[in-house]
C-alpha atoms as a PDB file:
ATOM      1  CA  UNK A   1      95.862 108.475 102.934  1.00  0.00           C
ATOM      2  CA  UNK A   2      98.848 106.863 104.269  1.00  0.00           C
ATOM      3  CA  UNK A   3     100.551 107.884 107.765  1.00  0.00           C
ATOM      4  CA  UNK A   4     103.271 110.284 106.783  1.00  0.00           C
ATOM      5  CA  UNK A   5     105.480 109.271 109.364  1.00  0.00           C
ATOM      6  CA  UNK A   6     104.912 105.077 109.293  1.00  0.00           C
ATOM      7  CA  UNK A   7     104.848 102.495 107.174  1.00  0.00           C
ATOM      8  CA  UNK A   8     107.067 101.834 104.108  1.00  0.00           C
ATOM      9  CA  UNK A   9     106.065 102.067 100.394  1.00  0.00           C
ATOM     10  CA  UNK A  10     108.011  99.393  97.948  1.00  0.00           C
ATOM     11  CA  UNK A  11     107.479  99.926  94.887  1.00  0.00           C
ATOM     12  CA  UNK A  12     107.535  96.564  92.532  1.00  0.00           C
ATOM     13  CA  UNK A  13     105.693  93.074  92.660  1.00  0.00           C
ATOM     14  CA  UNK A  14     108.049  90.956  90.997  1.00  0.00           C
ATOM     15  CA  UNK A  15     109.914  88.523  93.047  1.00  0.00           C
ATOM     16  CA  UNK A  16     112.574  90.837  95.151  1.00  0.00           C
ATOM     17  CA  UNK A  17     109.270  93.288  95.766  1.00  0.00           C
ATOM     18  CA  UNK A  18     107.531  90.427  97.250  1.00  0.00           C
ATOM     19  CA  UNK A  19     110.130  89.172  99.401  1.00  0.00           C
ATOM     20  CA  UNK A  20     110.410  92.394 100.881  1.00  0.00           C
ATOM     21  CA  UNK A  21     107.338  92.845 101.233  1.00  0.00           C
ATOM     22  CA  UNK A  22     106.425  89.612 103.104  1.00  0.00           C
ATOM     23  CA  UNK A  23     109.463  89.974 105.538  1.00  0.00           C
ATOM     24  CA  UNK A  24     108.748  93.343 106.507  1.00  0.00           C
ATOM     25  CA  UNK A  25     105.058  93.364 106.916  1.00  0.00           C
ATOM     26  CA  UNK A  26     105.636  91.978 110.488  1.00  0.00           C
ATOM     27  CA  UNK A  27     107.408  95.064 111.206  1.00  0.00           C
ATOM     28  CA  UNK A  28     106.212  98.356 109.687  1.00  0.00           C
ATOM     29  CA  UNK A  29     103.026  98.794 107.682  1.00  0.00           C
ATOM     30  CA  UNK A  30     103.992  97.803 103.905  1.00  0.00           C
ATOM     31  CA  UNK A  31     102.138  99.659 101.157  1.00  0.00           C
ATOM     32  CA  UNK A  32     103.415  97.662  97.370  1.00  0.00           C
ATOM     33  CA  UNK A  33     102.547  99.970  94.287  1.00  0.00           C
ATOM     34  CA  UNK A  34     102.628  97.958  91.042  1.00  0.00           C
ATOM     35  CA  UNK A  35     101.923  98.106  88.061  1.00  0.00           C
ATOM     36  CA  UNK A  36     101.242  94.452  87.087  1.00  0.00           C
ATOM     37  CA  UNK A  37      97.605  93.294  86.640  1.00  0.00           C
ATOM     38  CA  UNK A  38      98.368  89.792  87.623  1.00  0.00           C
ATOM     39  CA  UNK A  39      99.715  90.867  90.306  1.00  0.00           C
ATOM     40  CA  UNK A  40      97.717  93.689  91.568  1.00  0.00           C
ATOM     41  CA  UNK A  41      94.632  91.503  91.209  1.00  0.00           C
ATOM     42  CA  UNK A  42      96.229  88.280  93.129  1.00  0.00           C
ATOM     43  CA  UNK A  43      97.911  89.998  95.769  1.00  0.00           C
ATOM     44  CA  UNK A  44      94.934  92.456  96.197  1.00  0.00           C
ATOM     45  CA  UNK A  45      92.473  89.228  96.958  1.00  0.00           C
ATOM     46  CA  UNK A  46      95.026  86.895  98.621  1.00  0.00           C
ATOM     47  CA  UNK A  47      97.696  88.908 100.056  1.00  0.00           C
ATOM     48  CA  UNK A  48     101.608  87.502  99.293  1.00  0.00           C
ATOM     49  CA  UNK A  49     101.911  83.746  99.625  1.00  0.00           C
ATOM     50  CA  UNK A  50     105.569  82.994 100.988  1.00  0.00           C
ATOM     51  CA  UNK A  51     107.047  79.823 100.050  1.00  0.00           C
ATOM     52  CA  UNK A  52     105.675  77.068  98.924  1.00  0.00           C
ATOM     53  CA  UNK A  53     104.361  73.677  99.912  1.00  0.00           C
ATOM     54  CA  UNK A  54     103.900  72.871 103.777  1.00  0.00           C
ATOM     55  CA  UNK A  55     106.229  75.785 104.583  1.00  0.00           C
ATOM     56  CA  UNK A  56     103.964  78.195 102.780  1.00  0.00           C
ATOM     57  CA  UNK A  57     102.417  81.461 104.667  1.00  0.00           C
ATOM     58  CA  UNK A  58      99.831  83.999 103.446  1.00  0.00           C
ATOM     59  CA  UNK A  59     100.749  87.433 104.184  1.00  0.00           C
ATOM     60  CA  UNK A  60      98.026  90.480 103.807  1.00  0.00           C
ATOM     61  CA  UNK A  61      99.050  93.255 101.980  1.00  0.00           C
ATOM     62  CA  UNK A  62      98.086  96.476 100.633  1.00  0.00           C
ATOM     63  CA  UNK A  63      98.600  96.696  96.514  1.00  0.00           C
ATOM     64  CA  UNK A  64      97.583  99.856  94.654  1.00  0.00           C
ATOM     65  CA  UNK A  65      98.409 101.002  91.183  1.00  0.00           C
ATOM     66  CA  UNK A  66      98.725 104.507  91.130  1.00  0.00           C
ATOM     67  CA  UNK A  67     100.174 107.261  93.962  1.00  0.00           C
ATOM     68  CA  UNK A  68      96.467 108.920  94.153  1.00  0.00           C
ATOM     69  CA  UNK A  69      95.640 107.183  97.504  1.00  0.00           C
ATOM     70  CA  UNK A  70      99.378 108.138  98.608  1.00  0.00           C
ATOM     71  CA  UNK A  71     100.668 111.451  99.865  1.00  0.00           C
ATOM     72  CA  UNK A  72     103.750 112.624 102.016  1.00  0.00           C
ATOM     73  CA  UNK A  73     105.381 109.207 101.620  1.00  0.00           C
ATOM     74  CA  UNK A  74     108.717 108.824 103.671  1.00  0.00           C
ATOM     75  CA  UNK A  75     110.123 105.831 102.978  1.00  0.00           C
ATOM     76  CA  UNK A  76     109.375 103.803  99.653  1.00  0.00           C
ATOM     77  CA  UNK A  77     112.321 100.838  98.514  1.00  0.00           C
ATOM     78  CA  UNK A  78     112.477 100.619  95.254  1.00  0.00           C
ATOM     79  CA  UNK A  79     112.674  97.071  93.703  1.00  0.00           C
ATOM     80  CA  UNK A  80     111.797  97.267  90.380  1.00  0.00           C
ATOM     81  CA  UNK A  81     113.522  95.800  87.126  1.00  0.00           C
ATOM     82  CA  UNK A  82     116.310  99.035  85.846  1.00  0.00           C
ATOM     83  CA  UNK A  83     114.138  99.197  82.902  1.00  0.00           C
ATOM     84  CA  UNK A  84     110.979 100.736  84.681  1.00  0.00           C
ATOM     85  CA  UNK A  85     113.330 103.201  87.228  1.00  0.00           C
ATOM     86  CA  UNK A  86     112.219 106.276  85.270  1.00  0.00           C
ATOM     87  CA  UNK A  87     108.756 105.533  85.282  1.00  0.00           C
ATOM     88  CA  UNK A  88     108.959 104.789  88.838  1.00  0.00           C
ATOM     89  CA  UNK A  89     110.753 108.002  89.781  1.00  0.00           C
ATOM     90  CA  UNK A  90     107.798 109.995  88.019  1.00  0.00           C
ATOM     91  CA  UNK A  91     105.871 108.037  90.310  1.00  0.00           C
ATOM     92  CA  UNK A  92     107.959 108.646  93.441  1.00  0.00           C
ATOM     93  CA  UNK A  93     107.908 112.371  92.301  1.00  0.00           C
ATOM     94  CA  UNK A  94     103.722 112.824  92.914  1.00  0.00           C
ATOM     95  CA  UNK A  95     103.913 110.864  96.434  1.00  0.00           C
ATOM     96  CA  UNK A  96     107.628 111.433  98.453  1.00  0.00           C
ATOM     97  CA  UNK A  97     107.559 114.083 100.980  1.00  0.00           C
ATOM     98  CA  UNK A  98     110.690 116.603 100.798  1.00  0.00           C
ATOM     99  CA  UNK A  99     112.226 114.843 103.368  1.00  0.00           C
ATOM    100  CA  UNK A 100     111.498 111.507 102.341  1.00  0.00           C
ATOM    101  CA  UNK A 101     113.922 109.201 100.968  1.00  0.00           C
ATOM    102  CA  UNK A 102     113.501 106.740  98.053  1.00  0.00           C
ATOM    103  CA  UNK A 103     116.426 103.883  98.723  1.00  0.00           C
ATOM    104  CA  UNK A 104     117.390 101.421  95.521  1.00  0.00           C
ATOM    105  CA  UNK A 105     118.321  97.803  95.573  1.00  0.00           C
ATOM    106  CA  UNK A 106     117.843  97.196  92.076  1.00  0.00           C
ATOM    107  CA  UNK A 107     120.398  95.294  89.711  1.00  0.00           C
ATOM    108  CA  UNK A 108     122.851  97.351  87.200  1.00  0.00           C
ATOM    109  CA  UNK A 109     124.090 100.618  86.978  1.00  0.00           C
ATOM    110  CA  UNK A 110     122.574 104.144  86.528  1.00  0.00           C
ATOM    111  CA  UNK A 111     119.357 103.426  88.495  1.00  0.00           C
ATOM    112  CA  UNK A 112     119.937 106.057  91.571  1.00  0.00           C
ATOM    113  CA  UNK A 113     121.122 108.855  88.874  1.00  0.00           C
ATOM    114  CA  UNK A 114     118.246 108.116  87.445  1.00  0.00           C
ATOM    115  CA  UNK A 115     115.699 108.193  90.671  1.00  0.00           C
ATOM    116  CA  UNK A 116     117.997 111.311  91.359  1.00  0.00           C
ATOM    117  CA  UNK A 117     117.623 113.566  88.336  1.00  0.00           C
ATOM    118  CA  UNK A 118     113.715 113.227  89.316  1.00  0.00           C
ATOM    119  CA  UNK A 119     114.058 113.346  93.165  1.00  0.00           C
ATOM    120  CA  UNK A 120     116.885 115.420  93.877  1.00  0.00           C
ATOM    121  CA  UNK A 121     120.304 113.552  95.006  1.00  0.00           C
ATOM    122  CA  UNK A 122     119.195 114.345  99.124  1.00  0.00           C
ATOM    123  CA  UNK A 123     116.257 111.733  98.431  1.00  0.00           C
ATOM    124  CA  UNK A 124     117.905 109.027  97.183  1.00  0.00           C
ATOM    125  CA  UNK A 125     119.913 106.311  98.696  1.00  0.00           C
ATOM    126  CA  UNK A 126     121.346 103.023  97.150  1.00  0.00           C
ATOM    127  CA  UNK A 127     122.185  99.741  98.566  1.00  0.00           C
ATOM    128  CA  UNK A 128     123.345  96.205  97.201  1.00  0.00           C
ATOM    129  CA  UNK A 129     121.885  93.265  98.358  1.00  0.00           C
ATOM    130  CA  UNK A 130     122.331  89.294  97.420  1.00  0.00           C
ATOM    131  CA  UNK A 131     119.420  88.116  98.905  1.00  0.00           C
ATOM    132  CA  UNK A 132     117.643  86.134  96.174  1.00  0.00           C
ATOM    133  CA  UNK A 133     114.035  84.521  95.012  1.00  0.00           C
ATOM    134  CA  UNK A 134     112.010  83.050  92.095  1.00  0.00           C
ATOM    135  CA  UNK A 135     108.877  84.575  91.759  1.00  0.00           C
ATOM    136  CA  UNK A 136     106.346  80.960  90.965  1.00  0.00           C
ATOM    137  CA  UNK A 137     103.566  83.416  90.261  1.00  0.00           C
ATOM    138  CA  UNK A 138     102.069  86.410  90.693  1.00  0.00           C
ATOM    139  CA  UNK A 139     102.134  87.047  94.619  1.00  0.00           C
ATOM    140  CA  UNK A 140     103.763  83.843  95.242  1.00  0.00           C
ATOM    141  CA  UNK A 141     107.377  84.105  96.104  1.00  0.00           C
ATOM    142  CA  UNK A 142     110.062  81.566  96.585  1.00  0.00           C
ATOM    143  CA  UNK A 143     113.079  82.755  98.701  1.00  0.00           C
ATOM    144  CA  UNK A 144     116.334  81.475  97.586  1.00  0.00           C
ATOM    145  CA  UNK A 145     118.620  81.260 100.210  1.00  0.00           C
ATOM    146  CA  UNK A 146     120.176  83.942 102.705  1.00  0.00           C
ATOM    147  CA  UNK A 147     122.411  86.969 101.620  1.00  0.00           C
ATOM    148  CA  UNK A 148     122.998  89.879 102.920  1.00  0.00           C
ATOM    149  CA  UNK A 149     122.211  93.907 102.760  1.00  0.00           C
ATOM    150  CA  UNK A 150     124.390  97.083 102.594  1.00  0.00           C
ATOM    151  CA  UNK A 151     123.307 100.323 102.636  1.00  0.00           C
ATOM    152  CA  UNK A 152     124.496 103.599 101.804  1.00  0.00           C
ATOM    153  CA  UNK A 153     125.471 106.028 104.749  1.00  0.00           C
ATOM    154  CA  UNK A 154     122.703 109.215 104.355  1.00  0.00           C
ATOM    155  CA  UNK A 155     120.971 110.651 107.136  1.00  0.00           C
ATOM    156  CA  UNK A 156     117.980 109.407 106.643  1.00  0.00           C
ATOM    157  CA  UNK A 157     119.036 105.459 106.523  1.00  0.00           C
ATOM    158  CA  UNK A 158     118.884 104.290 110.160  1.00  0.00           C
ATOM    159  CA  UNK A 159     114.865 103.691 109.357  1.00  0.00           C
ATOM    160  CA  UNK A 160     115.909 101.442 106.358  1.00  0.00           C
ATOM    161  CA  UNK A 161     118.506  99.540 108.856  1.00  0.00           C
ATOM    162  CA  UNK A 162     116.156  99.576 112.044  1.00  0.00           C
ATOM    163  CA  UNK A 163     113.248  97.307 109.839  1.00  0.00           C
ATOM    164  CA  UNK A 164     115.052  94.978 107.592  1.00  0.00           C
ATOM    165  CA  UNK A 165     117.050  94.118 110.880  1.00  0.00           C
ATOM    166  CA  UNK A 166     113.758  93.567 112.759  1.00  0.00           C
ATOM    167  CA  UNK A 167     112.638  91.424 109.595  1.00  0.00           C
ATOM    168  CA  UNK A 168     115.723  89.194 110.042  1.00  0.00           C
ATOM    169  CA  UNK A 169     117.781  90.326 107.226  1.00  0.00           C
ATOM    170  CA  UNK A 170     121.358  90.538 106.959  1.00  0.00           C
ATOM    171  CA  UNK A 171     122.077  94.403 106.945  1.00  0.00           C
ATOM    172  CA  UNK A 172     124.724  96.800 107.322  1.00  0.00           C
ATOM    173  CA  UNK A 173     125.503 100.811 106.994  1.00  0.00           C
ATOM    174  CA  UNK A 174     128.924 101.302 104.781  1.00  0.00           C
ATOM    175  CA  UNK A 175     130.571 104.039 103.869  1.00  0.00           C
ATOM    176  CA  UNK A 176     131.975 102.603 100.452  1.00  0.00           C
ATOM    177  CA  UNK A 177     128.901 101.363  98.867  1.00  0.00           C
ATOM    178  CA  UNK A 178     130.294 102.087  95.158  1.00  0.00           C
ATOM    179  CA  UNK A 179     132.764  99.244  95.457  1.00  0.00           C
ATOM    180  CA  UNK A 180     130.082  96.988  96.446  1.00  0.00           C
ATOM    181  CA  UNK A 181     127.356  98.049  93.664  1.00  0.00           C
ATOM    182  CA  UNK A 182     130.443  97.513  91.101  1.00  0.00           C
ATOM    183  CA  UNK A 183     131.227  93.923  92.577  1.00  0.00           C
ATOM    184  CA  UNK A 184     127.524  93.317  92.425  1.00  0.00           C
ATOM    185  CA  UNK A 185     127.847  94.304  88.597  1.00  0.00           C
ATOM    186  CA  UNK A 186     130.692  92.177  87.864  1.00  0.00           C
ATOM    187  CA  UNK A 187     128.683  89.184  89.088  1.00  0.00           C
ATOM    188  CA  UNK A 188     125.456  90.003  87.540  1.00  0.00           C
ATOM    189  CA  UNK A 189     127.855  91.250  83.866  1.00  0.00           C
ATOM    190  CA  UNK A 190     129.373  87.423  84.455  1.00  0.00           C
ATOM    191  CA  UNK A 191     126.430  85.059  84.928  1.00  0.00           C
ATOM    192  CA  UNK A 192     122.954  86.648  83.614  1.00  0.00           C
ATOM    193  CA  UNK A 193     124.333  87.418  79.916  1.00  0.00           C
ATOM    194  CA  UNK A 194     125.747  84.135  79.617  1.00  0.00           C
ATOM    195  CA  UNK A 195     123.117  81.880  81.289  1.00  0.00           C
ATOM    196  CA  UNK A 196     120.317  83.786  79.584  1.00  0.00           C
ATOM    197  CA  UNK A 197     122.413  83.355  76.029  1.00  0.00           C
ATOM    198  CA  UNK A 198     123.285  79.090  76.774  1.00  0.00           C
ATOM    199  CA  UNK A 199     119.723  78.529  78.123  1.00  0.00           C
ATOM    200  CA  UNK A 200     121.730  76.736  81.554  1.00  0.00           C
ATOM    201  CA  UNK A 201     121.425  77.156  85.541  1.00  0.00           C
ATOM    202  CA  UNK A 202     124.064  79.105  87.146  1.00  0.00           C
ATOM    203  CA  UNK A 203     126.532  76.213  87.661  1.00  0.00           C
ATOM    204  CA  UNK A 204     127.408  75.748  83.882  1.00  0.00           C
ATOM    205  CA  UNK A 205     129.584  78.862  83.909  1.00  0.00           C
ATOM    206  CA  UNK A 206     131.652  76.412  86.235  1.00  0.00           C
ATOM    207  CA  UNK A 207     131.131  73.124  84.895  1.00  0.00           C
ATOM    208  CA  UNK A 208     131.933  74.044  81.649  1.00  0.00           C
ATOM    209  CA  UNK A 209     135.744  75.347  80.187  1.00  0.00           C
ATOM    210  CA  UNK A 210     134.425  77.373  77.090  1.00  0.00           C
ATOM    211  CA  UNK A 211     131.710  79.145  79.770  1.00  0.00           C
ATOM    212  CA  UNK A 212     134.034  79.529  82.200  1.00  0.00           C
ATOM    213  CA  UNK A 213     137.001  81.236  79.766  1.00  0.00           C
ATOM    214  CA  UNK A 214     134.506  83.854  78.468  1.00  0.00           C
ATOM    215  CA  UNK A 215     133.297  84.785  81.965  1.00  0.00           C
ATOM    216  CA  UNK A 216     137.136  84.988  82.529  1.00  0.00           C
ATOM    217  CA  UNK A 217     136.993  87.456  80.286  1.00  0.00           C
ATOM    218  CA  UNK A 218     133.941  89.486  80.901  1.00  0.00           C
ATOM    219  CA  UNK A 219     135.051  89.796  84.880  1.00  0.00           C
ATOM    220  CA  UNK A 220     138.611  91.116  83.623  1.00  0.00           C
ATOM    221  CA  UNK A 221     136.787  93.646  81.850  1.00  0.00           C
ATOM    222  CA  UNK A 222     134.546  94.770  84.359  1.00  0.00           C
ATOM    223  CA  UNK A 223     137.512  94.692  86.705  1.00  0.00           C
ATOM    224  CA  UNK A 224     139.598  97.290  83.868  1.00  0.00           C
ATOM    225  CA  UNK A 225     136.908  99.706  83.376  1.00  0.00           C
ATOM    226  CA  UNK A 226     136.400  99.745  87.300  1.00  0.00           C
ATOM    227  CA  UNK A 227     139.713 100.429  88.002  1.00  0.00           C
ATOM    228  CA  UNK A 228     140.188 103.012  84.972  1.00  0.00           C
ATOM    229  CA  UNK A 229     137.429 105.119  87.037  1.00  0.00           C
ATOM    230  CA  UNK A 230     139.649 104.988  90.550  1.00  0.00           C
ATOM    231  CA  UNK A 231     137.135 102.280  91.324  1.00  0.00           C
ATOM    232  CA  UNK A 232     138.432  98.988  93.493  1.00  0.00           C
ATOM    233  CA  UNK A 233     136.307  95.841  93.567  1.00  0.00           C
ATOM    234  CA  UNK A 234     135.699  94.224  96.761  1.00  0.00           C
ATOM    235  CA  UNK A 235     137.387  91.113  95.761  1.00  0.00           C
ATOM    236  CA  UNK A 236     141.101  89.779  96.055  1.00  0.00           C
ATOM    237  CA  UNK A 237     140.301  87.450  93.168  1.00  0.00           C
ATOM    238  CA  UNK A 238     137.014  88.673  90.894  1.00  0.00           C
ATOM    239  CA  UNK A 239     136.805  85.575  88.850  1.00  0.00           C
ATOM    240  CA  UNK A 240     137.499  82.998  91.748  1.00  0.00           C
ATOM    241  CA  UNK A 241     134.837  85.412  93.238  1.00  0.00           C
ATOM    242  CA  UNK A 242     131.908  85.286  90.507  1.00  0.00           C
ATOM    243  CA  UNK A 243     132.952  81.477  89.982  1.00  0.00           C
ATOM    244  CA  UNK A 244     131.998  81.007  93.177  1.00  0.00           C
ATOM    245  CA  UNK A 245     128.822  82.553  93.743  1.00  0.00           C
ATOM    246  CA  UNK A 246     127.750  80.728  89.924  1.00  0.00           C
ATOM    247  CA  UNK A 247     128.977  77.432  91.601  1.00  0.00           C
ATOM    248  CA  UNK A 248     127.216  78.065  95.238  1.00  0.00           C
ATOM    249  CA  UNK A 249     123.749  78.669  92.939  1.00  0.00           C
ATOM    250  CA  UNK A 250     124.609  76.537  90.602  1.00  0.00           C
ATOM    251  CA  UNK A 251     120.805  75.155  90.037  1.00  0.00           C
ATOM    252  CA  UNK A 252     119.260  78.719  89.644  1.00  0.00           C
ATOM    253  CA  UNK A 253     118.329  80.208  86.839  1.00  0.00           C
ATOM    254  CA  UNK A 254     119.363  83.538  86.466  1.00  0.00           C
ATOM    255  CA  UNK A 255     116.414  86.585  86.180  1.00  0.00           C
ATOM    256  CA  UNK A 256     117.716  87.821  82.664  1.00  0.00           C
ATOM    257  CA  UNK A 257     117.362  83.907  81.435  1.00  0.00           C
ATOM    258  CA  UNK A 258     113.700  83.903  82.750  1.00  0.00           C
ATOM    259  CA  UNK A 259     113.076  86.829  81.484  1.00  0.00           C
ATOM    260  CA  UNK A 260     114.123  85.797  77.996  1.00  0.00           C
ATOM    261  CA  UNK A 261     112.172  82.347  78.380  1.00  0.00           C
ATOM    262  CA  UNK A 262     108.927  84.420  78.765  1.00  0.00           C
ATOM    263  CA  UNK A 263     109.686  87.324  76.349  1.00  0.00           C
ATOM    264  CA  UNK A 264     109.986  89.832  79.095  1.00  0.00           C
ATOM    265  CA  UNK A 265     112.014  92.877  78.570  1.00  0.00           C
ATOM    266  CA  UNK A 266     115.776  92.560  80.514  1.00  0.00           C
ATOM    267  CA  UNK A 267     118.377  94.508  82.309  1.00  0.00           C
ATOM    268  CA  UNK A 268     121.121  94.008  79.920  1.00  0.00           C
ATOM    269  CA  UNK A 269     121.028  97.479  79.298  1.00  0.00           C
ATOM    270  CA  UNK A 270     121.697  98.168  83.387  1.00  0.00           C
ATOM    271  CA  UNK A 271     124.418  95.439  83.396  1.00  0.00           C
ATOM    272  CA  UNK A 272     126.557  94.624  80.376  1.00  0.00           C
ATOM    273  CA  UNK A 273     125.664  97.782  78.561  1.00  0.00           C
ATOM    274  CA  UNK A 274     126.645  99.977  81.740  1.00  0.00           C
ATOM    275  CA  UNK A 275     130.118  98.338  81.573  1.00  0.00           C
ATOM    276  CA  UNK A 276     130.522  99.387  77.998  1.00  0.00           C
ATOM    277  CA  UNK A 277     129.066 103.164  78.432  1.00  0.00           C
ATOM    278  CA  UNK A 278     131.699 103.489  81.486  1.00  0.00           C
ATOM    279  CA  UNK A 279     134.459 101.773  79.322  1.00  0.00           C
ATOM    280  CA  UNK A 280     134.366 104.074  76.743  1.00  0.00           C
ATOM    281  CA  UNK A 281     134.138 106.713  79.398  1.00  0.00           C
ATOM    282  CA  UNK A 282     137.467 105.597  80.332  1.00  0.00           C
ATOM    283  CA  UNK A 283     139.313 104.383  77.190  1.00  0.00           C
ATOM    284  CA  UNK A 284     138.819 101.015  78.199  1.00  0.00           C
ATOM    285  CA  UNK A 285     137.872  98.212  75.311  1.00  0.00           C
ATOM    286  CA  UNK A 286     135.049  96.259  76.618  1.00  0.00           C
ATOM    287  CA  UNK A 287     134.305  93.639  73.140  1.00  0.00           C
ATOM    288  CA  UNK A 288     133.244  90.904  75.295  1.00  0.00           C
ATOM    289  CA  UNK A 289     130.926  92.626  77.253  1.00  0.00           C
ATOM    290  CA  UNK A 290     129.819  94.431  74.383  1.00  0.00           C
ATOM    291  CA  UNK A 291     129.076  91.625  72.521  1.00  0.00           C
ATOM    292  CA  UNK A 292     127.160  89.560  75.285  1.00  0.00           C
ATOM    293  CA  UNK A 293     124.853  93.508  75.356  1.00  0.00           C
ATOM    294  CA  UNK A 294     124.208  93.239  71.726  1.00  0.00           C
ATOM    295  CA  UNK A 295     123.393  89.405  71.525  1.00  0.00           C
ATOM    296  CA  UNK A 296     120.704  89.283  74.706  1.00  0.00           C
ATOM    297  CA  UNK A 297     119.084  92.624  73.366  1.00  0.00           C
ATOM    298  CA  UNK A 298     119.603  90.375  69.617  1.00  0.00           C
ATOM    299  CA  UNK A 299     117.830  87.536  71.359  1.00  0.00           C
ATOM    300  CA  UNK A 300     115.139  89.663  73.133  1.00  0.00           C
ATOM    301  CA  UNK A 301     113.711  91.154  70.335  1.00  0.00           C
ATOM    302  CA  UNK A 302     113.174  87.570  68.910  1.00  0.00           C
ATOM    303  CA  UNK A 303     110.320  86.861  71.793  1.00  0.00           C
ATOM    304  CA  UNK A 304     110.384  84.150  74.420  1.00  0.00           C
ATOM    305  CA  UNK A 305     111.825  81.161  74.152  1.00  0.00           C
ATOM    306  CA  UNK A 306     111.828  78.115  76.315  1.00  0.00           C
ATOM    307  CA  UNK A 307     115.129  77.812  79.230  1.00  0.00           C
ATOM    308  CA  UNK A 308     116.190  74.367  79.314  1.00  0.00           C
END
């Protein structure tokens, strides 16, 4: 059984999961539950392998697959794709002790009222982060670049902020984390749809005038149906914003387009789809956005195809 009152649970092995996992292992005793074979079988024999070439390390790690060996859990980060959140809060449900706390850092939209209708709304947290990494296979993660965490305020968080500080992240406790999970949408609603649809790294969106005018126009969208909830984005300029960030990671490949390439199902529903549930909400026209949702679901149901 695992100590009640150490350790963290994170819950995922895809490529956030891992890099998690890897940086806080030093810390605090890391216990991944995952679902993925692939993963469950590499990771259980190997441990996580960090990097790659002569900067690689081999971290040990504990992988199960199921929440039989777990009980009284305290803290568990949840890091899987917004697709799988419900079958992870059933999960959550058999293993989190009443006081625990389950804290998001997933993509999209809707994943903490969905942990929350399972776990109650006092054992759930949500934070935003822009860290980043490419998962090159299973248990073998690729960090991409530096970022930066921000977490929730909730009783329970100081934990959460104590470790990933000792791991060497970039974190911080705000009080407005709404503003920052809706500028995280705009970015993700700008460049996934549209790099997973054009088969192109994150820098077309810049490079390119007809890419650039229709993420234009999904940001001012995003930015409407914020506002028409009483909701400001943390950005003077959103475009110049998500422009940026597609220009500063201009030769990654977005998750959703990887996800397409290999047939895997995607968050479109978390991301673009969220902005059109919320615009109608509102009374707020969202045809762009809509029609990016209906095209990558429209191009998922095809099967995988190869990114260029």
């Amino acid at each position: 059984m695992q100590d009640p009152d150490s350790g963290l649970l994170i819950v995922g092995s895809g490529a956030m999961a891992s890099l998690f996992a890897a940086r806080l292992a030093p810390v605090t005793e890391v216990t991944m539950l995952a679902g993925w074979p692939q993963a469950l079988a590499a990771i259980g024999a190997e441990g996580l392998r960090l990097g790659n070439g002569q900067s690689e390390r081999q971290i040990p790690m504990k992988i199960v697959d199921s929440t039989a060996s777990l009980a009284n859990v305290k803290r568990a980060l949840v890091l899987v794709k917004a697709w799988q959140t419900e079958r992870v809060a059933a999960q959550l449900a058999a293993c989190l002790a009443p006081d625990g706390l389950a804290l998001t850092l997933q993509n999209g939209l809707g994943n903490l009222q969905t942990l929350a209708q399972t776990l109650g709304e006092d054992r759930v947290a949500l934070g935003v982060t822009t860290y980043g990494a490419t998962l090159l296979g299973p248990g073998h993660v690729l960090p991409a670049g530096e970022g930066r965490i921000d977490l929730g305020a909730h009783q329970r968080i100081e934990s959460f902020w104590l470790d990933l500080r000792s791991a060497g992240f970039d974190v911080r406790i705000v009080e407005n984390v709404t503003s920052l999970a809706w500028g995280k949408l705009t970015i993700n609603a700008g460049i996934n749809p549209l790099t997973a649809l054009l088969r192109v790294p994150n820098g077309h969106l810049a490079d390119q005038p007809d890419a650039r005018s229709v993420l234009r126009d999904v940001v001012r969208e995003v930015d409407e149906v914020a506002a028409g909830h009483g909701i400001a984005l943390p950005f003077d300029d959103p475009f110049e914003s998500v422009l940026e960030v597609a220009k500063r990671t201009a030769a990654n490949l977005s998750s959703m387009l990887q996800d397409l390439a290999r047939g895997a199902p995607t968050e479109i529903d978390a991301i673009s789809g969220q902005v059109v549930t919320w615009g109608q909400a509102a009374g707020v026209p969202t045809p762009v956005n809509e029609a990016l949702w209906r095209l990558v679901r429209a191009a998922a149901a095809g099967g995988p195809h190869e990114g260029r």
